[in-house]
Protein backbone atom coordinates (compact mmCIF):
# COMPACT_ATOMS: atom_id res chain seq x y z
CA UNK A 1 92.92 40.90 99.55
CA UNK A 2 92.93 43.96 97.19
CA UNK A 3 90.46 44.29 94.55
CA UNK A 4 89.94 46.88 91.53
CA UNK A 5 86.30 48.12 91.04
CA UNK A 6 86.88 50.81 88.20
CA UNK A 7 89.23 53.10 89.58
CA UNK A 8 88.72 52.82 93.22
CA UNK A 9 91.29 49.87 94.78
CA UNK A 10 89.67 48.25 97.63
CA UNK A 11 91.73 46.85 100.70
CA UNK A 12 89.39 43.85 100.63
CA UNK A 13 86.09 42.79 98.52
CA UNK A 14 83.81 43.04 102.04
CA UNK A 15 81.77 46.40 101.94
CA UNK A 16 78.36 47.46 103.38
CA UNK A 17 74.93 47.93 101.61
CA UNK A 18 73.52 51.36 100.72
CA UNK A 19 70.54 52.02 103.29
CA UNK A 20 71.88 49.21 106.10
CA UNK A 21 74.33 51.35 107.44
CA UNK A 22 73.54 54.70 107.24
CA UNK A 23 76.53 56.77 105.91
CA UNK A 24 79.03 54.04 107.89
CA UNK A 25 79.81 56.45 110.84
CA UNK A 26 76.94 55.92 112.91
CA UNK A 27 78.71 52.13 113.11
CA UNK A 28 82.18 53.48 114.39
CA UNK A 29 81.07 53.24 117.80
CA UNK A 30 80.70 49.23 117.26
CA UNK A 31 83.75 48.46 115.22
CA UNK A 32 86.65 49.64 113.06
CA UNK A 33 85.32 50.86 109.81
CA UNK A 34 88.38 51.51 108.35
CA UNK A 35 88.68 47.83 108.45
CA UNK A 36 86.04 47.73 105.06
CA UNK A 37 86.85 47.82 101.94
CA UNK A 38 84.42 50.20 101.33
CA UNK A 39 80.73 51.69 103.06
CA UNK A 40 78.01 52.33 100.33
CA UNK A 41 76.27 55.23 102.02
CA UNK A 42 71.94 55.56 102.37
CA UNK A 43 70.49 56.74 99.52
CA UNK A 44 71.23 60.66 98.20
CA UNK A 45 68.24 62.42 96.07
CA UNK A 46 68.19 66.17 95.04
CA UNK A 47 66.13 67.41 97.67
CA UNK A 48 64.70 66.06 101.51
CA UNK A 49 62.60 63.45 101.54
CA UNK A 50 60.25 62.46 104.27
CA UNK A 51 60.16 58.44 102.90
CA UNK A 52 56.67 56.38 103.00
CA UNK A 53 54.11 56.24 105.64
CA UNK A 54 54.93 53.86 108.54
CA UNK A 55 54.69 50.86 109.07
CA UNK A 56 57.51 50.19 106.44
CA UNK A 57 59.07 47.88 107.99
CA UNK A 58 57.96 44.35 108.00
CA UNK A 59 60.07 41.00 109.78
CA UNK A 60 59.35 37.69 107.29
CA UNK A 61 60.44 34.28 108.46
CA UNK A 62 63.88 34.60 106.45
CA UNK A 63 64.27 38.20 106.12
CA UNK A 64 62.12 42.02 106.19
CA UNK A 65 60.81 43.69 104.21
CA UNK A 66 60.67 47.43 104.05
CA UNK A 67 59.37 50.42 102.36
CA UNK A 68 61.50 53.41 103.42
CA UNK A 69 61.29 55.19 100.51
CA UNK A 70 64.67 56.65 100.02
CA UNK A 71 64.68 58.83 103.68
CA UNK A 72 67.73 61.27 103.18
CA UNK A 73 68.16 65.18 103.77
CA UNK A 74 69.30 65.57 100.38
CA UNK A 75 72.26 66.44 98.82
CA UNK A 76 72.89 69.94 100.41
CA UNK A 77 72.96 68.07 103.67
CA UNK A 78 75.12 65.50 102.63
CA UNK A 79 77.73 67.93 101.31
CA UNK A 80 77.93 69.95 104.25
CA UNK A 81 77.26 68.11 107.22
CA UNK A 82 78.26 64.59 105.67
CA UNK A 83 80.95 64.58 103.78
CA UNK A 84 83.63 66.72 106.16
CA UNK A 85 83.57 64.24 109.03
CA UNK A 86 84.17 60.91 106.43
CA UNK A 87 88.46 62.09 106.28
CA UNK A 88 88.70 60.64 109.56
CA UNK A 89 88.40 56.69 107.94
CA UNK A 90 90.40 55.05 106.27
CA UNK A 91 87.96 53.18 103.41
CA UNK A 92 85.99 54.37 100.26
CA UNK A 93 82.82 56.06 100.92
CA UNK A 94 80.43 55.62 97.94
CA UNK A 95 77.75 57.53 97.65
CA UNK A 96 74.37 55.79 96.41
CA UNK A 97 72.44 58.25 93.74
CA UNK A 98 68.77 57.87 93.43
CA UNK A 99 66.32 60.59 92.02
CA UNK A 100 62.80 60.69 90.07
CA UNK A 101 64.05 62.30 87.28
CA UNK A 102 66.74 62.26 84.73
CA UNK A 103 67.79 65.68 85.69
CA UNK A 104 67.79 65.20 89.49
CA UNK A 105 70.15 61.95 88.97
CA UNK A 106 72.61 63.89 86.78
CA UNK A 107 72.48 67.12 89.85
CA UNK A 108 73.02 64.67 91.99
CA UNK A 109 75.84 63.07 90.39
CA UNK A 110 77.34 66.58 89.64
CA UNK A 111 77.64 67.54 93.09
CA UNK A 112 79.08 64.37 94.60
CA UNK A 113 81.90 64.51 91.21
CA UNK A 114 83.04 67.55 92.44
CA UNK A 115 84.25 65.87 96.24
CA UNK A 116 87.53 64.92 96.41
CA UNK A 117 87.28 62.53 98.38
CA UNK A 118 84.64 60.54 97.26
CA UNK A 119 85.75 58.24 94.08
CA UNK A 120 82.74 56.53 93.12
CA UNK A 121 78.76 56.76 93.37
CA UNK A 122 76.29 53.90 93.38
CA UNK A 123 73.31 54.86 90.83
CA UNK A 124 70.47 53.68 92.19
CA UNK A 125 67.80 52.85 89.58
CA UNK A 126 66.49 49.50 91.22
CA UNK A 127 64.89 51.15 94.24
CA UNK A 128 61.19 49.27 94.25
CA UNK A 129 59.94 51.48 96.93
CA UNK A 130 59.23 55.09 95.62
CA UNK A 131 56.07 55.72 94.07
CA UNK A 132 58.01 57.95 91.28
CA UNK A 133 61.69 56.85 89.41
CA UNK A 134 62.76 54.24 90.80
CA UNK A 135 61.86 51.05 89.67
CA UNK A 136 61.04 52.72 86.62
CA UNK A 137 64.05 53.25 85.43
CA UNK A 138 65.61 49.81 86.84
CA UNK A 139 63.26 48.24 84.86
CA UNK A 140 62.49 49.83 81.46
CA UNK A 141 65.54 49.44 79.35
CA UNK A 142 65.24 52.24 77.15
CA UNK A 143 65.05 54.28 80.53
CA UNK A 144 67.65 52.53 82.34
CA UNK A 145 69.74 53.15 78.91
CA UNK A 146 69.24 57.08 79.05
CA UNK A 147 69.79 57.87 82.75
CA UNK A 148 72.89 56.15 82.91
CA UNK A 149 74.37 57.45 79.69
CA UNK A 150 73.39 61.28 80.90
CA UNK A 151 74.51 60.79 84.78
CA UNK A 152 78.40 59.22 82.72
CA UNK A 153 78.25 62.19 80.58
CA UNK A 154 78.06 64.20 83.47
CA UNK A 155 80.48 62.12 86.32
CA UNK A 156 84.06 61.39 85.61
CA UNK A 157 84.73 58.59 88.32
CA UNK A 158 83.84 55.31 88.97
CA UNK A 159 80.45 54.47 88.09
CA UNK A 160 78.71 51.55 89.96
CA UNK A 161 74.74 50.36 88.71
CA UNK A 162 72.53 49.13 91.23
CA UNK A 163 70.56 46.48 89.02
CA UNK A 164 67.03 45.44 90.25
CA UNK A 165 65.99 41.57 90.17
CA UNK A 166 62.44 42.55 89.41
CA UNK A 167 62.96 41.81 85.73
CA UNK A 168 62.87 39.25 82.81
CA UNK A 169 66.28 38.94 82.12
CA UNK A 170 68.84 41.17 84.73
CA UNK A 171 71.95 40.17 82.10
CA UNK A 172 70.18 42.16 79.77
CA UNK A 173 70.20 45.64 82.17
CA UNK A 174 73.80 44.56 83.06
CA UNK A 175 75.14 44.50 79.62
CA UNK A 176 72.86 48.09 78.85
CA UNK A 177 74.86 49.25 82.12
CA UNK A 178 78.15 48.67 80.81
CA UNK A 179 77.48 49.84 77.24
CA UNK A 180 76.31 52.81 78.76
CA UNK A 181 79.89 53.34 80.39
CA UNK A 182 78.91 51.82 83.72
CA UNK A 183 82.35 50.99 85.34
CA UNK A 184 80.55 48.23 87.70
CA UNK A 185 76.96 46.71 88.40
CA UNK A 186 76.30 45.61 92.16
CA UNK A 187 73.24 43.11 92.47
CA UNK A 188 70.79 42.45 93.64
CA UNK A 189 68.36 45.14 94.81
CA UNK A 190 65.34 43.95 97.15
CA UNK A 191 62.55 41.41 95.66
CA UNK A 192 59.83 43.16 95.34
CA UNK A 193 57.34 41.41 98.23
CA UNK A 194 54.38 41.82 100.54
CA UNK A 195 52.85 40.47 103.75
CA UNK A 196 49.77 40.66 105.24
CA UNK A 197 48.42 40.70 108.49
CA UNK A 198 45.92 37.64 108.91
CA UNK A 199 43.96 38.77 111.96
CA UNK A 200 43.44 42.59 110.91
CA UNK A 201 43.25 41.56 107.64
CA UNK A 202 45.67 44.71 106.21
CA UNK A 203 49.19 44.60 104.75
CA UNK A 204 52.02 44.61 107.35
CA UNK A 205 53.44 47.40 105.08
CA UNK A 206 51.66 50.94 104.76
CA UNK A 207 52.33 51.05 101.06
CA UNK A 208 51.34 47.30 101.14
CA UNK A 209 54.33 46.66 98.79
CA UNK A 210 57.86 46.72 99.95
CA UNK A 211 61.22 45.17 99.07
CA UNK A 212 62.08 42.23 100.56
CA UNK A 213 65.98 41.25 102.07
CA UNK A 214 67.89 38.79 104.17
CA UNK A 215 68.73 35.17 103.61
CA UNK A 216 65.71 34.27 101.60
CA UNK A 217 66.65 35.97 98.45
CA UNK A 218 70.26 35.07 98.00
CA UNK A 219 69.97 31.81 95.86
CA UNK A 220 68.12 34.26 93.76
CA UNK A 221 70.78 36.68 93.92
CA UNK A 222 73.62 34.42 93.32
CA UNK A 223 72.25 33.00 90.24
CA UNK A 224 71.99 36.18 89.18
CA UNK A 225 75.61 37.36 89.86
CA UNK A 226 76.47 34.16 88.07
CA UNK A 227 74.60 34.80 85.22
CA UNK A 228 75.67 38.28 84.56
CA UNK A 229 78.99 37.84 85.76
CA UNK A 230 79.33 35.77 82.12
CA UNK A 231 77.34 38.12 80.09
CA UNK A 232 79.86 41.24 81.16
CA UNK A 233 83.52 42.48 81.06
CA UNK A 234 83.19 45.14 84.03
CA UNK A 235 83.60 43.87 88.01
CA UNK A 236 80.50 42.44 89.30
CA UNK A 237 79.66 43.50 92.80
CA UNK A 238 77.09 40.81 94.65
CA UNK A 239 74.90 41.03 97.44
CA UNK A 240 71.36 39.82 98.52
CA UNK A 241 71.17 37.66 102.06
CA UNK A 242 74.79 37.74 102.85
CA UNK A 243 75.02 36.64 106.51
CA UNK A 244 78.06 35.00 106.96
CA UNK A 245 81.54 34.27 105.20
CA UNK A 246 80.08 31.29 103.55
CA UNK A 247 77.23 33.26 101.96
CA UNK A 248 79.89 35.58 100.74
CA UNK A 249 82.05 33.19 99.43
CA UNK A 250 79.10 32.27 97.09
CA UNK A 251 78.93 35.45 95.39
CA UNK A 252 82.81 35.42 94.73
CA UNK A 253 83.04 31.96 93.51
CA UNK A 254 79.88 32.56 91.63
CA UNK A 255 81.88 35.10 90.06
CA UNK A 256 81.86 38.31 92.38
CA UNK A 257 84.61 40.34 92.63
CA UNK A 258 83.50 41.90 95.82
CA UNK A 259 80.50 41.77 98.13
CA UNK A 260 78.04 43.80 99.66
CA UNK A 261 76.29 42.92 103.53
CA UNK A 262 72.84 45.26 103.97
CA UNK A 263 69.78 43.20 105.83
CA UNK A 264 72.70 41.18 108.38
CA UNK A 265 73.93 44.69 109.97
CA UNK A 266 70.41 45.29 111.53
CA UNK A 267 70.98 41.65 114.19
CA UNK A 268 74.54 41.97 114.31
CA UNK A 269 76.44 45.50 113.56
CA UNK A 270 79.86 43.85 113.33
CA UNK A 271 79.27 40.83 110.92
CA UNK A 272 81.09 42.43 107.89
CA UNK A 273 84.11 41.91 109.74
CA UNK A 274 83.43 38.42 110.60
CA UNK A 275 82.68 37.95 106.96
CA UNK A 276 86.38 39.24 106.55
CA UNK A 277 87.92 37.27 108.72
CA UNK A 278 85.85 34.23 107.73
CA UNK A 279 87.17 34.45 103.68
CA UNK A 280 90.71 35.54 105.01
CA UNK A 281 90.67 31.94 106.84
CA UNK A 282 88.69 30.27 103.87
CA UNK A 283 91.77 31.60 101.58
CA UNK A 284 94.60 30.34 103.67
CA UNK A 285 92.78 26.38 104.11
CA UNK A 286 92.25 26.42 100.50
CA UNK A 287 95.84 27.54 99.22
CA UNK A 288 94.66 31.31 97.41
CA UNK A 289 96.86 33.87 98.19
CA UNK A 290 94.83 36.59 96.01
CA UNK A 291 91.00 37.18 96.55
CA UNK A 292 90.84 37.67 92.84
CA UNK A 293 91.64 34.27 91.79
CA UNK A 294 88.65 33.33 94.30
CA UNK A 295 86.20 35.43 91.77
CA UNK A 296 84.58 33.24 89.44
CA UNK A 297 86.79 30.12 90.62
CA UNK A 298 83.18 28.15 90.71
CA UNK A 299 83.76 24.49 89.09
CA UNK A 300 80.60 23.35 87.01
């Protein structure tokens, strides 16, 4: 069940999506963690932030969408209140980078390279919900070129891209990610979405925008693991509406080599596990006795 994302070996390819389960050990009172192959923690920026206005949180017939706004105490807090407690599980924590600024990625990236125990960061550069960075970067190329080239100047471990769908072509950001040194791209980020409230006649969200999640984007997002998991060399993590083993076997076959499960955690905290279990018992009906020869093992 092992896979290789860079440097970091997973156990297995099931992991948890940066801002669905907080830093992973607010969930160890509901199930094993260690169990993951890895937890993506919430979103780390230089300093505090507050996040939007509510409400930023909206429920859609197949899915939610929200407008957080990257809530996090900043690094400081992260580093000393954080990190010390995450030696007592046995999985990867990696920590999701997000910033406004060039320099406050590469900080931020500086002070999570120098934890031990920490062997990879998520840079976050899809985020549609901040009014500054952001989406910006996800989305211009010569900016999403430049911030990841100065945050692998400045980190010497594995490097995963969070790519936003909110573009023309997402192969093209995936192959600027892995010029750039990117050691992995994980995809997709929320659609960017809104809903509006009929009878009051006012968004459902206060920044009237938001990101939308859950099952309603994932044929989106597995065409577009399938797409850029031709275009590129480095490990392709893929995630968007995964809600069961079945959606997450469509990621690997598409060509996946390991998966992400964000919106599903809110309406049931322990379904990454059943997602385990669920590709474990896919691999043994099927006759694979390694998860890698799953990846990319779609027939068209």
């Amino acid at each position: 069940m092992t896979v290789k994302i860079g440097e970091i070996t997973l156990k297995n390819p099931v992991t948890t999506a940066s801002g669905c389960f907080g830093y992973g050990i607010e969930y160890a009172d509901f199930m094993d963690i260690s169990k993951l192959g890895a937890i993506f923690t919430k979103a780390t920026t230089g300093t505090a932030r507050e996040g939007n206005p509510s409400p930023r949180m909206a429920e859609t017939l197949m899915g939610m969408i929200n407008s957080v706004g990257l809530q996090n105490k900043g690094v400081d807090h992260f580093v000393k209140e954080i990190y010390p407690k995450l030696g007592a599980y046995d999985t990867h924590f990696i920590v999701n980078v997000s910033g406004s600024t060039f320099e406050e990625y590469v900080m931020v990236a500086e002070r999570i390279d120098a934890l031990e125990g920490i062997p990879g960061i998520e840079l976050n550069i899809s985020c549609p919900n901040v009014k500054e960075g952001g989406m910006v970067f996800g989305t211009d190329p010569a900016a999403a070129a430049k911030v990841i080239r100065e945050v692998r100047s400045a980190y010497h471990k594995t490097l995963i891209v969070k790519l936003s769908p909110n573009v023309t072509s997402i192969v093209d950001f995936a192959r600027i990610a892995e010029d750039e040194g990117a050691d992995a791209v994980s995809l997709i980020n929320t659609l960017l979405a809104m809903a509006i409230d009929v009878e009051r006649r006012r968004p459902r969200i206060a920044r009237v925008t938001g990101g939308l999640s859950g099952p309603a984007v994932k044929p989106v997002a597995v065409r577009m693991v399938w797409e850029v998991a031709q275009a590129v060399k480095i490990p392709v993590i893929g995630l968007g509406g995964i809600g069961n083993a079945d959606d997450a076997l469509e990621f690997l076959l598409a060509g996946a080599a390991a998966i992400q499960i964000g919106t599903a955690n809110f309406r049931d905290p322990t379904v990454s596990l059943k997602v385990l279990e669920g590709i474990e018992a896919y691999m043994l009906r099927h006759g694979f006795t390694s998860v890698r020869d799953l990846s990319g093992a779609l027939e068209v």
